[in-house]
PDBML (XML) file of the C-alpha atoms, coordinates in Angstrom:
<?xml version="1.0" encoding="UTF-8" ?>
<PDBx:datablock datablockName="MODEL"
   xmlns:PDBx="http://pdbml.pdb.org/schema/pdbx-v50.xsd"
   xmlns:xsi="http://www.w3.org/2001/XMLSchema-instance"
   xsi:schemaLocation="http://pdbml.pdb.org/schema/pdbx-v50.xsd pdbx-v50.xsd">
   <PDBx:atom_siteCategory>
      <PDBx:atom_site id="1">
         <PDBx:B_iso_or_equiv>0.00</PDBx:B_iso_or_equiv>
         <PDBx:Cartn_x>-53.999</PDBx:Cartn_x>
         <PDBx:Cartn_y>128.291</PDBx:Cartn_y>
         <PDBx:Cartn_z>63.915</PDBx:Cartn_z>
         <PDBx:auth_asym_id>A</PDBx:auth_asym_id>
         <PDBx:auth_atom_id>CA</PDBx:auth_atom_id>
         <PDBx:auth_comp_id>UNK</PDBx:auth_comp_id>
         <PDBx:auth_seq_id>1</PDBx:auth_seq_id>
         <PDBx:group_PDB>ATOM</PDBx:group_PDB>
         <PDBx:label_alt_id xsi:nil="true" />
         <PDBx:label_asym_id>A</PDBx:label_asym_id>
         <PDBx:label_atom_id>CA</PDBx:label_atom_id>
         <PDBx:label_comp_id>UNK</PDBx:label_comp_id>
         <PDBx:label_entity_id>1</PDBx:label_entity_id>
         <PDBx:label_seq_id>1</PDBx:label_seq_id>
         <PDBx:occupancy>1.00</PDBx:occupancy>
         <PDBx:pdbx_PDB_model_num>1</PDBx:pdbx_PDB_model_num>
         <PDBx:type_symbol>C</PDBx:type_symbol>
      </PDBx:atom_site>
      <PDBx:atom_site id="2">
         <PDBx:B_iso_or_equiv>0.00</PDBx:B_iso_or_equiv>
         <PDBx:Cartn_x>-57.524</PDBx:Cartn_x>
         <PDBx:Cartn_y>129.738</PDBx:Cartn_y>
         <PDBx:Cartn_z>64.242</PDBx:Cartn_z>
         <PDBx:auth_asym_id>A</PDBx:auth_asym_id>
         <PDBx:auth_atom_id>CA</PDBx:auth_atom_id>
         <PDBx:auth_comp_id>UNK</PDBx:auth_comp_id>
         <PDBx:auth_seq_id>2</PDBx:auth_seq_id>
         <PDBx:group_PDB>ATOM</PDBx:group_PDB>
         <PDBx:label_alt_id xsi:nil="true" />
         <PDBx:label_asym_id>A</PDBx:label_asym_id>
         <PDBx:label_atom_id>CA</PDBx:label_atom_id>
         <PDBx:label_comp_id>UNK</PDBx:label_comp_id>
         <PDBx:label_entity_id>1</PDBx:label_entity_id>
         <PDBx:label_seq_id>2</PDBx:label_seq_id>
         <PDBx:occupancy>1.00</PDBx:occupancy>
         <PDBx:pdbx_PDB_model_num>1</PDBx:pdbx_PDB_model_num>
         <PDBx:type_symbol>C</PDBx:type_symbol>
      </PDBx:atom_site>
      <PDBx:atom_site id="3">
         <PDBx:B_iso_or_equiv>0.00</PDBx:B_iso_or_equiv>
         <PDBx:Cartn_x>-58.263</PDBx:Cartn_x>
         <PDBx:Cartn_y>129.537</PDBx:Cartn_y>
         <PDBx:Cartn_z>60.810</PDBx:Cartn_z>
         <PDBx:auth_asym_id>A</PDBx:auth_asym_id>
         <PDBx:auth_atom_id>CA</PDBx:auth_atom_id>
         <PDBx:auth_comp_id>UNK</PDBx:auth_comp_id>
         <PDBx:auth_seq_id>3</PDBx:auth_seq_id>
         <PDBx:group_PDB>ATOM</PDBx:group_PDB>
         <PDBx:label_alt_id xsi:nil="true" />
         <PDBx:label_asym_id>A</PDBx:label_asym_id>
         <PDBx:label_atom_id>CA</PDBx:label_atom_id>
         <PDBx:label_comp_id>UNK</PDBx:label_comp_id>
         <PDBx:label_entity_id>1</PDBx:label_entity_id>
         <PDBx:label_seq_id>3</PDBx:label_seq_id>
         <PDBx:occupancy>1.00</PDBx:occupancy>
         <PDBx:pdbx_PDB_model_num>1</PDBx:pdbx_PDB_model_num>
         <PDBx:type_symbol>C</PDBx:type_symbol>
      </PDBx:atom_site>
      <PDBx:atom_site id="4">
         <PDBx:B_iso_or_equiv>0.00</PDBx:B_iso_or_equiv>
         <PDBx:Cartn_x>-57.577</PDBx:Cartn_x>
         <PDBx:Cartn_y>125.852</PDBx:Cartn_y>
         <PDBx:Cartn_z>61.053</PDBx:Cartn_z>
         <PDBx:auth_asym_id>A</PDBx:auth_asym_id>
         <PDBx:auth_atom_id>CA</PDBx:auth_atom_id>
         <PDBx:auth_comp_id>UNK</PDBx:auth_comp_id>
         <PDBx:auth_seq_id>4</PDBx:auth_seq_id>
         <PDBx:group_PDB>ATOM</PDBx:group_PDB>
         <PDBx:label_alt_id xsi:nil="true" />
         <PDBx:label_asym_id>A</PDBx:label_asym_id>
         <PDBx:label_atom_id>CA</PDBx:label_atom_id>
         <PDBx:label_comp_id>UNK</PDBx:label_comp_id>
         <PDBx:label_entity_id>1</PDBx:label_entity_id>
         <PDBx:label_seq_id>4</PDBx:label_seq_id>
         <PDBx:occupancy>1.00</PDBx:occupancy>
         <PDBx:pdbx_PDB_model_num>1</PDBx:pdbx_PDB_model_num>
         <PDBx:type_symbol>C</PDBx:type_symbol>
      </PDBx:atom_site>
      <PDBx:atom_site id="5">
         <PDBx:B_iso_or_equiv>0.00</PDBx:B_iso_or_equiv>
         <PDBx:Cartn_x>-59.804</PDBx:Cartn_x>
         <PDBx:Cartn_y>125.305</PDBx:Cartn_y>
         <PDBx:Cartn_z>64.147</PDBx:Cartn_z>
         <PDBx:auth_asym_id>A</PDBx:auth_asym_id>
         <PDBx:auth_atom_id>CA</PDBx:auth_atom_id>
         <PDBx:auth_comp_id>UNK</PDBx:auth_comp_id>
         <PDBx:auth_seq_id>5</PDBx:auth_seq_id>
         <PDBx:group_PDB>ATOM</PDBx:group_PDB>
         <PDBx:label_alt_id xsi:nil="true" />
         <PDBx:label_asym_id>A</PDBx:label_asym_id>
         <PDBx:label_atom_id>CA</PDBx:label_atom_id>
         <PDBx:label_comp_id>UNK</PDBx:label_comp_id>
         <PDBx:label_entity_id>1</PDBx:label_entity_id>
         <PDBx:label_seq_id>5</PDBx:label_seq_id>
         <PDBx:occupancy>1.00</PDBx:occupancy>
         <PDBx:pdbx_PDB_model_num>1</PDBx:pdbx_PDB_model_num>
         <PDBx:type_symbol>C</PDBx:type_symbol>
      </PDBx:atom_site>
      <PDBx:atom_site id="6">
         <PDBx:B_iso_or_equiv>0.00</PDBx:B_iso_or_equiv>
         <PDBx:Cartn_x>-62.529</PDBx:Cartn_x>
         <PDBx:Cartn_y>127.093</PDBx:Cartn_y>
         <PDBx:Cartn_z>62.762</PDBx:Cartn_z>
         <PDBx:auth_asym_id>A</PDBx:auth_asym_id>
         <PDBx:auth_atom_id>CA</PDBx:auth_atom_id>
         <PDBx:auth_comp_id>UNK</PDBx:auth_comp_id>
         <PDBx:auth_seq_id>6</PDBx:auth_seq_id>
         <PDBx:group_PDB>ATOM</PDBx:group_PDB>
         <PDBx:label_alt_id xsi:nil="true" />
         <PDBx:label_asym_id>A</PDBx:label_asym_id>
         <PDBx:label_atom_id>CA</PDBx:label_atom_id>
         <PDBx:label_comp_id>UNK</PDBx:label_comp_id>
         <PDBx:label_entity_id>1</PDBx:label_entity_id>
         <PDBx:label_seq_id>6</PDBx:label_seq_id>
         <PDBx:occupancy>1.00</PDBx:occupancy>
         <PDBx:pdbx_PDB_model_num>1</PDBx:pdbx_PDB_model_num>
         <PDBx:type_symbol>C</PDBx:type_symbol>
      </PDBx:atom_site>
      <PDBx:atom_site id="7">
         <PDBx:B_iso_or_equiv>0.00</PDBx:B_iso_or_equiv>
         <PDBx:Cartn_x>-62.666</PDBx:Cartn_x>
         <PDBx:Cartn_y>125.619</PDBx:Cartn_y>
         <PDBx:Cartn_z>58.625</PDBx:Cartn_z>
         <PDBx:auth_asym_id>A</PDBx:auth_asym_id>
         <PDBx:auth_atom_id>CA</PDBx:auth_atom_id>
         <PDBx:auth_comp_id>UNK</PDBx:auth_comp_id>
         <PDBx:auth_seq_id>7</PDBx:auth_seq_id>
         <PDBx:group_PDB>ATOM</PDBx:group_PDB>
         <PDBx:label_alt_id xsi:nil="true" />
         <PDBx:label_asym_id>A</PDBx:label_asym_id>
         <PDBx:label_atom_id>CA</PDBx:label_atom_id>
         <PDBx:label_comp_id>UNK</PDBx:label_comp_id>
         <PDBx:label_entity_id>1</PDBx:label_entity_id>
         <PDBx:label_seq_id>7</PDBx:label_seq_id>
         <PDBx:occupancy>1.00</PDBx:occupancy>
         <PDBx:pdbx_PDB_model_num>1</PDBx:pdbx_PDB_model_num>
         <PDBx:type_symbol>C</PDBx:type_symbol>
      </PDBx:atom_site>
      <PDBx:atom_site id="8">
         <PDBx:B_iso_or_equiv>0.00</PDBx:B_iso_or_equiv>
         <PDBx:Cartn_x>-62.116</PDBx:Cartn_x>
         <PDBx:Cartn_y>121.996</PDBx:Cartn_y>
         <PDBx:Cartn_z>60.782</PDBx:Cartn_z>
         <PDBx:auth_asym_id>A</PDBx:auth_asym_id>
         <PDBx:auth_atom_id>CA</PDBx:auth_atom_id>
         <PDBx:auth_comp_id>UNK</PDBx:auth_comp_id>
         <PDBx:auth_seq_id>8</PDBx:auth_seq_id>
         <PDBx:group_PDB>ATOM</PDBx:group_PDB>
         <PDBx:label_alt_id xsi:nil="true" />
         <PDBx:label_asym_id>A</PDBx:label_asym_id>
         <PDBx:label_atom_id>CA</PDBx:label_atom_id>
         <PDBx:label_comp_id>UNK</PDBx:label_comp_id>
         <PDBx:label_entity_id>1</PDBx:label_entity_id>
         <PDBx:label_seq_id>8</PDBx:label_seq_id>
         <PDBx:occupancy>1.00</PDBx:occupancy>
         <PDBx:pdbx_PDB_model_num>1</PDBx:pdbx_PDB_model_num>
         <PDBx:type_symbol>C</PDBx:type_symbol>
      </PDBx:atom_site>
      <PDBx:atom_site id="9">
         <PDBx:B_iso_or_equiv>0.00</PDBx:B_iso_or_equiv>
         <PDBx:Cartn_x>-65.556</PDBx:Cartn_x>
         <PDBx:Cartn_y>122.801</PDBx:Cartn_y>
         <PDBx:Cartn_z>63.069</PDBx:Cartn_z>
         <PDBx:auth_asym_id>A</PDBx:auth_asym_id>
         <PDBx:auth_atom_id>CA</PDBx:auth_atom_id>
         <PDBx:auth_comp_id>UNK</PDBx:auth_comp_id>
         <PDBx:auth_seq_id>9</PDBx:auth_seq_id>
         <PDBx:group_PDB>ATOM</PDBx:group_PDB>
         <PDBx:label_alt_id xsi:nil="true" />
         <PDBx:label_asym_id>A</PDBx:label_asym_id>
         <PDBx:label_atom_id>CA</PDBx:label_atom_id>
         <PDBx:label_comp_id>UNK</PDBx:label_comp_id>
         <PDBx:label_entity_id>1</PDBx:label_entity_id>
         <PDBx:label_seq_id>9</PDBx:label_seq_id>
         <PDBx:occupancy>1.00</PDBx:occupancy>
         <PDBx:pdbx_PDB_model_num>1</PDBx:pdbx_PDB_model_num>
         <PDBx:type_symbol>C</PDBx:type_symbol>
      </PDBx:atom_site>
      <PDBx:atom_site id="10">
         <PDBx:B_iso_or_equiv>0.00</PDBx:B_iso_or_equiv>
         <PDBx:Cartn_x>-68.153</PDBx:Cartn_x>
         <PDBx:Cartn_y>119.731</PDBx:Cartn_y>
         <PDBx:Cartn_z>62.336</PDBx:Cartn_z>
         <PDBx:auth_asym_id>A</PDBx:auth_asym_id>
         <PDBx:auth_atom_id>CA</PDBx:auth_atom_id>
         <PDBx:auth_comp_id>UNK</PDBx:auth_comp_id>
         <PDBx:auth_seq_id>10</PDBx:auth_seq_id>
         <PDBx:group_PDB>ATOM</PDBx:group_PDB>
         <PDBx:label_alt_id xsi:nil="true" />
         <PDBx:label_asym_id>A</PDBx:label_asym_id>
         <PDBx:label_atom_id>CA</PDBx:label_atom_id>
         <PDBx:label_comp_id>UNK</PDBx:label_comp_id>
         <PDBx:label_entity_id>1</PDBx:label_entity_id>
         <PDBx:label_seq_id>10</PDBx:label_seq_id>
         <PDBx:occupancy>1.00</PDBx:occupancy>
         <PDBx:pdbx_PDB_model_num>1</PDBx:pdbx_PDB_model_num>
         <PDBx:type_symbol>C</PDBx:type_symbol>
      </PDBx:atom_site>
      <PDBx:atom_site id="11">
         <PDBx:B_iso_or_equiv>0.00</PDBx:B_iso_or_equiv>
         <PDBx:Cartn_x>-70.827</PDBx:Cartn_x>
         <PDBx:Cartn_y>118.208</PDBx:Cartn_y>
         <PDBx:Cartn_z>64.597</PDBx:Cartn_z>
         <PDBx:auth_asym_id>A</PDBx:auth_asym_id>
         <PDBx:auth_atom_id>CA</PDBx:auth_atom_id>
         <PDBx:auth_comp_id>UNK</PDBx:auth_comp_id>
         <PDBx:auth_seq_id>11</PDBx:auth_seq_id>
         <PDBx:group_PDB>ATOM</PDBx:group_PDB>
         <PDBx:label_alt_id xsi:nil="true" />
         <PDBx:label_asym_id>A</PDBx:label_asym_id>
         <PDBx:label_atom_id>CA</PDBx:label_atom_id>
         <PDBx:label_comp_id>UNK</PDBx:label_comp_id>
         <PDBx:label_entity_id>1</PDBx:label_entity_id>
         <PDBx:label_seq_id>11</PDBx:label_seq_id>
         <PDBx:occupancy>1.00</PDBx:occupancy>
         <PDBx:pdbx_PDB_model_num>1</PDBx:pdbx_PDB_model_num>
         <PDBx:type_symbol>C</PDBx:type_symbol>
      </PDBx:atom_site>
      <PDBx:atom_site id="12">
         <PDBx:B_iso_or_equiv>0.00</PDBx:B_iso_or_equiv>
         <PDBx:Cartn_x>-70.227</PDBx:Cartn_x>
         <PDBx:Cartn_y>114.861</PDBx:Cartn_y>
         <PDBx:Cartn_z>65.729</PDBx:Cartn_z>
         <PDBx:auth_asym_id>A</PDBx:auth_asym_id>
         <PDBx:auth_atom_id>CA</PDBx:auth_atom_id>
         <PDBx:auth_comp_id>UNK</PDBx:auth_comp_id>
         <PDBx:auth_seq_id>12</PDBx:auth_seq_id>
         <PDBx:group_PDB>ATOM</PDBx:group_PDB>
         <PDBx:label_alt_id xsi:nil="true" />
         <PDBx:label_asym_id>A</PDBx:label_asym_id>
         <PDBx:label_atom_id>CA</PDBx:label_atom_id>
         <PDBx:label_comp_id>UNK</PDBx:label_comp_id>
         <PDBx:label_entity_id>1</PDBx:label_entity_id>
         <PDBx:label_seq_id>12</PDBx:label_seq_id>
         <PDBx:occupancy>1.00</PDBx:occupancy>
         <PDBx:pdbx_PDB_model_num>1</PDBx:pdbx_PDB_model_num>
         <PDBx:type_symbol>C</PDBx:type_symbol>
      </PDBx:atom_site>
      <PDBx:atom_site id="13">
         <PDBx:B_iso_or_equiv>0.00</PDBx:B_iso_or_equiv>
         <PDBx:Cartn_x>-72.757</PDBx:Cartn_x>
         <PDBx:Cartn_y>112.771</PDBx:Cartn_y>
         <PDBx:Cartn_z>64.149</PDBx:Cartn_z>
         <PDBx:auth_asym_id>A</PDBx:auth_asym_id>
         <PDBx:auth_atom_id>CA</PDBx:auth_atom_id>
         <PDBx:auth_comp_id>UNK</PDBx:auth_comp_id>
         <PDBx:auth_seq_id>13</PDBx:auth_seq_id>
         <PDBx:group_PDB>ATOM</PDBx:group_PDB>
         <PDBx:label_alt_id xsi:nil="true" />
         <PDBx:label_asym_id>A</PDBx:label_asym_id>
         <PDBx:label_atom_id>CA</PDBx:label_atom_id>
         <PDBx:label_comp_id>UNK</PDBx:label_comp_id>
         <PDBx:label_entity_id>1</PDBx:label_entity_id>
         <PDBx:label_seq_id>13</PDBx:label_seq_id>
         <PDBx:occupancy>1.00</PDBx:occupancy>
         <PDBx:pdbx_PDB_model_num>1</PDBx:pdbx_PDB_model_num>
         <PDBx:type_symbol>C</PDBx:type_symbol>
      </PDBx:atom_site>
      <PDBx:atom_site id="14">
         <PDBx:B_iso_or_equiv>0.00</PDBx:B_iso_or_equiv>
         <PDBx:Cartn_x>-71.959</PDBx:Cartn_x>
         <PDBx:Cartn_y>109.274</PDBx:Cartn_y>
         <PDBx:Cartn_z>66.397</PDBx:Cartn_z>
         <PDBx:auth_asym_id>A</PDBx:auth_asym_id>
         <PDBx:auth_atom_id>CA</PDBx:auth_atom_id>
         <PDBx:auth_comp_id>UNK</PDBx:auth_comp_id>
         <PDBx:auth_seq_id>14</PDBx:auth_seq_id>
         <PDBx:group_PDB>ATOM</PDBx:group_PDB>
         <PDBx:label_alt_id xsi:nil="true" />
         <PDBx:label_asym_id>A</PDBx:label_asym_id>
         <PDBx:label_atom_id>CA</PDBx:label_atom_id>
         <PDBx:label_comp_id>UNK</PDBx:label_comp_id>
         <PDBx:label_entity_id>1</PDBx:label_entity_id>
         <PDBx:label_seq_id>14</PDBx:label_seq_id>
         <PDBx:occupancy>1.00</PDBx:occupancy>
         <PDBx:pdbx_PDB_model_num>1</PDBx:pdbx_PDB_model_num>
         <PDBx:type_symbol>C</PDBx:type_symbol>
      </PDBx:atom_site>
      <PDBx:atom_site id="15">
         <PDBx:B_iso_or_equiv>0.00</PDBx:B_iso_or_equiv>
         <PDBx:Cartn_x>-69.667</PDBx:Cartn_x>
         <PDBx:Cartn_y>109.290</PDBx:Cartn_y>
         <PDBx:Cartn_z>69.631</PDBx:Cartn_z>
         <PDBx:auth_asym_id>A</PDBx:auth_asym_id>
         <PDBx:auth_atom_id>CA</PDBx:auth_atom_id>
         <PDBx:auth_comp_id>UNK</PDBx:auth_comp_id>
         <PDBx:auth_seq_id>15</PDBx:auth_seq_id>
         <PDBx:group_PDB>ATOM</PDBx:group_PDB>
         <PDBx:label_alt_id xsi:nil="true" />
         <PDBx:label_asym_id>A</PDBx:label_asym_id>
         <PDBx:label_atom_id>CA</PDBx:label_atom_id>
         <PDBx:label_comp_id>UNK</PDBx:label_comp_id>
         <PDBx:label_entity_id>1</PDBx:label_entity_id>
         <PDBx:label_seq_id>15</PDBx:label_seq_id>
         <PDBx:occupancy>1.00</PDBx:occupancy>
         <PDBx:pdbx_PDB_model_num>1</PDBx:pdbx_PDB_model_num>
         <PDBx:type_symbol>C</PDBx:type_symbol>
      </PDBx:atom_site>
      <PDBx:atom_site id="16">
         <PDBx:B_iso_or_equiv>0.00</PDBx:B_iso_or_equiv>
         <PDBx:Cartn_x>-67.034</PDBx:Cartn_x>
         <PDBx:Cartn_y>106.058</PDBx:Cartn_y>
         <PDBx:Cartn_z>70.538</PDBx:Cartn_z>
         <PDBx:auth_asym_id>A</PDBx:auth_asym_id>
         <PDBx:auth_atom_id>CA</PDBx:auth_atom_id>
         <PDBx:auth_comp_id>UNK</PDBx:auth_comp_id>
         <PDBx:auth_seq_id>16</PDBx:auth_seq_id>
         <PDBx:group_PDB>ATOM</PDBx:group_PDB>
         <PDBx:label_alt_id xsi:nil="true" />
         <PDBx:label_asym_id>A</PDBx:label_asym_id>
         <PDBx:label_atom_id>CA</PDBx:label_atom_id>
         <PDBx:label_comp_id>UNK</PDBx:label_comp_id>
         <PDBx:label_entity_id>1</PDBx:label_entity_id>
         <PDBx:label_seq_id>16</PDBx:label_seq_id>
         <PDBx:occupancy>1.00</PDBx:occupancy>
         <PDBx:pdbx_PDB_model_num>1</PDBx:pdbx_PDB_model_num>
         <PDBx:type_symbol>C</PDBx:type_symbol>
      </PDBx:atom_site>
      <PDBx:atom_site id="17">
         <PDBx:B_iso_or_equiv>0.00</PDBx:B_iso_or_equiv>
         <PDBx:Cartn_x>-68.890</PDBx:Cartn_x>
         <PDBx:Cartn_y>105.197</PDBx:Cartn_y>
         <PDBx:Cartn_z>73.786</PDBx:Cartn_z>
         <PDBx:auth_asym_id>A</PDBx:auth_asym_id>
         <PDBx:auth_atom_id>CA</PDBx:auth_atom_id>
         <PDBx:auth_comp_id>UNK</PDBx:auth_comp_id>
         <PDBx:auth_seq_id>17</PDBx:auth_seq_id>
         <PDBx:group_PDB>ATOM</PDBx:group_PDB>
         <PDBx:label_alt_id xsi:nil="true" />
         <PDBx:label_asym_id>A</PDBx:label_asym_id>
         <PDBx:label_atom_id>CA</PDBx:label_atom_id>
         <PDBx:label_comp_id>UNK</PDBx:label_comp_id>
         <PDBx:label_entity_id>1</PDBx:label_entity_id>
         <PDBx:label_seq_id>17</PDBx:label_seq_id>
         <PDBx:occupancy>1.00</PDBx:occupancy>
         <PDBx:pdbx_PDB_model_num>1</PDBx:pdbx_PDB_model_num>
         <PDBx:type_symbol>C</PDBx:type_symbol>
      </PDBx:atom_site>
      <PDBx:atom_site id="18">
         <PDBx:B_iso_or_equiv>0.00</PDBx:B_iso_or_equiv>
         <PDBx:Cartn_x>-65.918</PDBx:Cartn_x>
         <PDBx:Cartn_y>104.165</PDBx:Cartn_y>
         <PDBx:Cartn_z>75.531</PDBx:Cartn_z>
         <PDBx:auth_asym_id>A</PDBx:auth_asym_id>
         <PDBx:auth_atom_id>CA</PDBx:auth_atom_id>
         <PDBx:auth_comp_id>UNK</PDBx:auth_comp_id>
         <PDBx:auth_seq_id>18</PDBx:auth_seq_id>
         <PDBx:group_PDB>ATOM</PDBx:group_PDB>
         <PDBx:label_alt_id xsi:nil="true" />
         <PDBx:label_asym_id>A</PDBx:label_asym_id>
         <PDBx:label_atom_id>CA</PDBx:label_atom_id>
         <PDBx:label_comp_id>UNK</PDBx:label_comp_id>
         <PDBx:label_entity_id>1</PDBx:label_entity_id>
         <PDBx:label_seq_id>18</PDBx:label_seq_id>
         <PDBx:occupancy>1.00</PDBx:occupancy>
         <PDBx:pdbx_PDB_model_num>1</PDBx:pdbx_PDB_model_num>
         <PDBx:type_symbol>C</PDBx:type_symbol>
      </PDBx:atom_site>
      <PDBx:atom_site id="19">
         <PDBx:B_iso_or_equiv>0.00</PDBx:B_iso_or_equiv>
         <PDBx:Cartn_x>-63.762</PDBx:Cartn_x>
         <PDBx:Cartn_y>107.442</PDBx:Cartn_y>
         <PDBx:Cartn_z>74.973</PDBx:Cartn_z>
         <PDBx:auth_asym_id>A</PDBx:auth_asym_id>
         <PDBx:auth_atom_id>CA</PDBx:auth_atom_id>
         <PDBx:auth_comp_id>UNK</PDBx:auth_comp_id>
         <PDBx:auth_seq_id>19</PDBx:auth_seq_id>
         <PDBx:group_PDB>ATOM</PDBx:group_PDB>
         <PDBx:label_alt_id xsi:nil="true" />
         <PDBx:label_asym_id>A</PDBx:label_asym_id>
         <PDBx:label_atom_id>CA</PDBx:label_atom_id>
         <PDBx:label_comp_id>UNK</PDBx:label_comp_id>
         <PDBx:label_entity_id>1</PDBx:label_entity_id>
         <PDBx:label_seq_id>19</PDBx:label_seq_id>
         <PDBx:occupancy>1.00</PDBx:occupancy>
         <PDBx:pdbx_PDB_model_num>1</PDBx:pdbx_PDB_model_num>
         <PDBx:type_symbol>C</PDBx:type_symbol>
      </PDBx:atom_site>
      <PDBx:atom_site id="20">
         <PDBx:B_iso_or_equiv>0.00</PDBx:B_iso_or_equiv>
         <PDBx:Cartn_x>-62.910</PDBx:Cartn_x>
         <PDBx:Cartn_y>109.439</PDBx:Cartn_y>
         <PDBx:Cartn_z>78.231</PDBx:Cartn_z>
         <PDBx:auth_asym_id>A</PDBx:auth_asym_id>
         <PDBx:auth_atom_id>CA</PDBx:auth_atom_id>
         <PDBx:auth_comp_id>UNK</PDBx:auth_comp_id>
         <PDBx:auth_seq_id>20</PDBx:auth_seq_id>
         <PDBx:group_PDB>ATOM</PDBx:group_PDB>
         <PDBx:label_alt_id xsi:nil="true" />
         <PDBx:label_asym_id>A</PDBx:label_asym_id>
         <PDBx:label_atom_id>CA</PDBx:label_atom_id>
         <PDBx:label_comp_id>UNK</PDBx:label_comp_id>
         <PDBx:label_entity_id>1</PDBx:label_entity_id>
         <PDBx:label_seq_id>20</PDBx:label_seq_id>
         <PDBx:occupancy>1.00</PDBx:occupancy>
         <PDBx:pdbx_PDB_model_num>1</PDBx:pdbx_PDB_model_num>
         <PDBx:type_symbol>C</PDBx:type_symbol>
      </PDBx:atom_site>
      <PDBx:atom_site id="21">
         <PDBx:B_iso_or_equiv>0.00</PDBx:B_iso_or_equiv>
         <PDBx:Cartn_x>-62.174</PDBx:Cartn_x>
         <PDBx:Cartn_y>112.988</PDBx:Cartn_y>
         <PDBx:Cartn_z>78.783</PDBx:Cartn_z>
         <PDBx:auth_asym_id>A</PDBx:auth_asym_id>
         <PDBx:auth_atom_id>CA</PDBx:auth_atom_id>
         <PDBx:auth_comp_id>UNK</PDBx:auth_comp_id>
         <PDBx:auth_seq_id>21</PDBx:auth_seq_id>
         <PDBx:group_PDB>ATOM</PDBx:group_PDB>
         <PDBx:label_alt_id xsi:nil="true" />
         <PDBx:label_asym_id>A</PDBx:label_asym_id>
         <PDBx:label_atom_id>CA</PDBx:label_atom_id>
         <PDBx:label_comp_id>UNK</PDBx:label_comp_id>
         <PDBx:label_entity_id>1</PDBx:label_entity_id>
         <PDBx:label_seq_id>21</PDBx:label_seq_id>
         <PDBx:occupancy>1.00</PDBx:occupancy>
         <PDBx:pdbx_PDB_model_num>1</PDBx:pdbx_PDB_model_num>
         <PDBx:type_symbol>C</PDBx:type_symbol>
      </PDBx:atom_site>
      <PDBx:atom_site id="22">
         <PDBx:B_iso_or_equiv>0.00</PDBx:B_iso_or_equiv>
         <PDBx:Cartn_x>-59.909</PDBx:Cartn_x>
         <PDBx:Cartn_y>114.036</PDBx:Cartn_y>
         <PDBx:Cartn_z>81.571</PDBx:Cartn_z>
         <PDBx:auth_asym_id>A</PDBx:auth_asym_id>
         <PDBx:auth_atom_id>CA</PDBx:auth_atom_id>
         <PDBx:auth_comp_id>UNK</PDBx:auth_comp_id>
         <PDBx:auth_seq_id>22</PDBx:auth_seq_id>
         <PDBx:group_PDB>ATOM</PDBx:group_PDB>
         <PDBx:label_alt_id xsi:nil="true" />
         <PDBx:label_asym_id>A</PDBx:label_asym_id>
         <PDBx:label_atom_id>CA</PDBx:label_atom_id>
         <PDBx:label_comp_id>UNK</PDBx:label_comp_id>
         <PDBx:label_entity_id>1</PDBx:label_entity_id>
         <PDBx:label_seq_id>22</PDBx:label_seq_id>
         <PDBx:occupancy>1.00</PDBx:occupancy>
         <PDBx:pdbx_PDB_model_num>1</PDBx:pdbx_PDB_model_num>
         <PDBx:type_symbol>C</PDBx:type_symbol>
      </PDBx:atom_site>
      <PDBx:atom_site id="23">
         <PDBx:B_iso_or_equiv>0.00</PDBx:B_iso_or_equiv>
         <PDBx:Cartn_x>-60.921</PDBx:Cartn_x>
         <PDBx:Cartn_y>116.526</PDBx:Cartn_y>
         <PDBx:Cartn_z>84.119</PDBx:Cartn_z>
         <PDBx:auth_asym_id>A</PDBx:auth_asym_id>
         <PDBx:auth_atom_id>CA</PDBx:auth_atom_id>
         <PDBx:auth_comp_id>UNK</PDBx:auth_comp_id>
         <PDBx:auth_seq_id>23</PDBx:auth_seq_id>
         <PDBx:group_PDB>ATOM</PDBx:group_PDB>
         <PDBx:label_alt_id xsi:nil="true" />
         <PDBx:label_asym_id>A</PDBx:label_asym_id>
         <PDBx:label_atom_id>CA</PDBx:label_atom_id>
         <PDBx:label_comp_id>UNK</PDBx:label_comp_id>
         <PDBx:label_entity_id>1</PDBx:label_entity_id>
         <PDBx:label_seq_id>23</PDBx:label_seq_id>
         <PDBx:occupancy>1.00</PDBx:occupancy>
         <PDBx:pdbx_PDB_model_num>1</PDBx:pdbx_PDB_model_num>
         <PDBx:type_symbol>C</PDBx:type_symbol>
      </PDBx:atom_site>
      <PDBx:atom_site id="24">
         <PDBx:B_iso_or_equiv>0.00</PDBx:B_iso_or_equiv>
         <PDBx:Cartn_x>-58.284</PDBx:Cartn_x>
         <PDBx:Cartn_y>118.598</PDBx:Cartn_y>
         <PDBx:Cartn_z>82.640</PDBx:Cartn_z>
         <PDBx:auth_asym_id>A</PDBx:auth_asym_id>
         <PDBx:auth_atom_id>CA</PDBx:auth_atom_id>
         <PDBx:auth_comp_id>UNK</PDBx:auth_comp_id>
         <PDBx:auth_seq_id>24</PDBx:auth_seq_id>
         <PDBx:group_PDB>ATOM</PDBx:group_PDB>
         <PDBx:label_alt_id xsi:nil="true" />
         <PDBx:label_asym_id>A</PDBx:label_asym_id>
         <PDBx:label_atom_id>CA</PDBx:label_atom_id>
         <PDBx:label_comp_id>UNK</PDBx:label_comp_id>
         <PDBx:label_entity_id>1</PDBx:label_entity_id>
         <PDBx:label_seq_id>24</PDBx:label_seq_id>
         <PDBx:occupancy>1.00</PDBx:occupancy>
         <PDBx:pdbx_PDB_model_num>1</PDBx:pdbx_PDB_model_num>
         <PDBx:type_symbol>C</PDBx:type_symbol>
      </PDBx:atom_site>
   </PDBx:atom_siteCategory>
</PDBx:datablock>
């Protein structure tokens, strides 16, 4: 749901460093 996405929005104040992302 958009509304969901968009009231759940918040800037990342610290990152786990060992977290990957796929190329996907």
């Amino acid at each position: 749901n958009a509304t969901g996405v968009i009231f759940g929005r918040r800037s990342a104040q610290a990152f786990d460093r060992k977290a990957r992302m796929g190329s996907g």
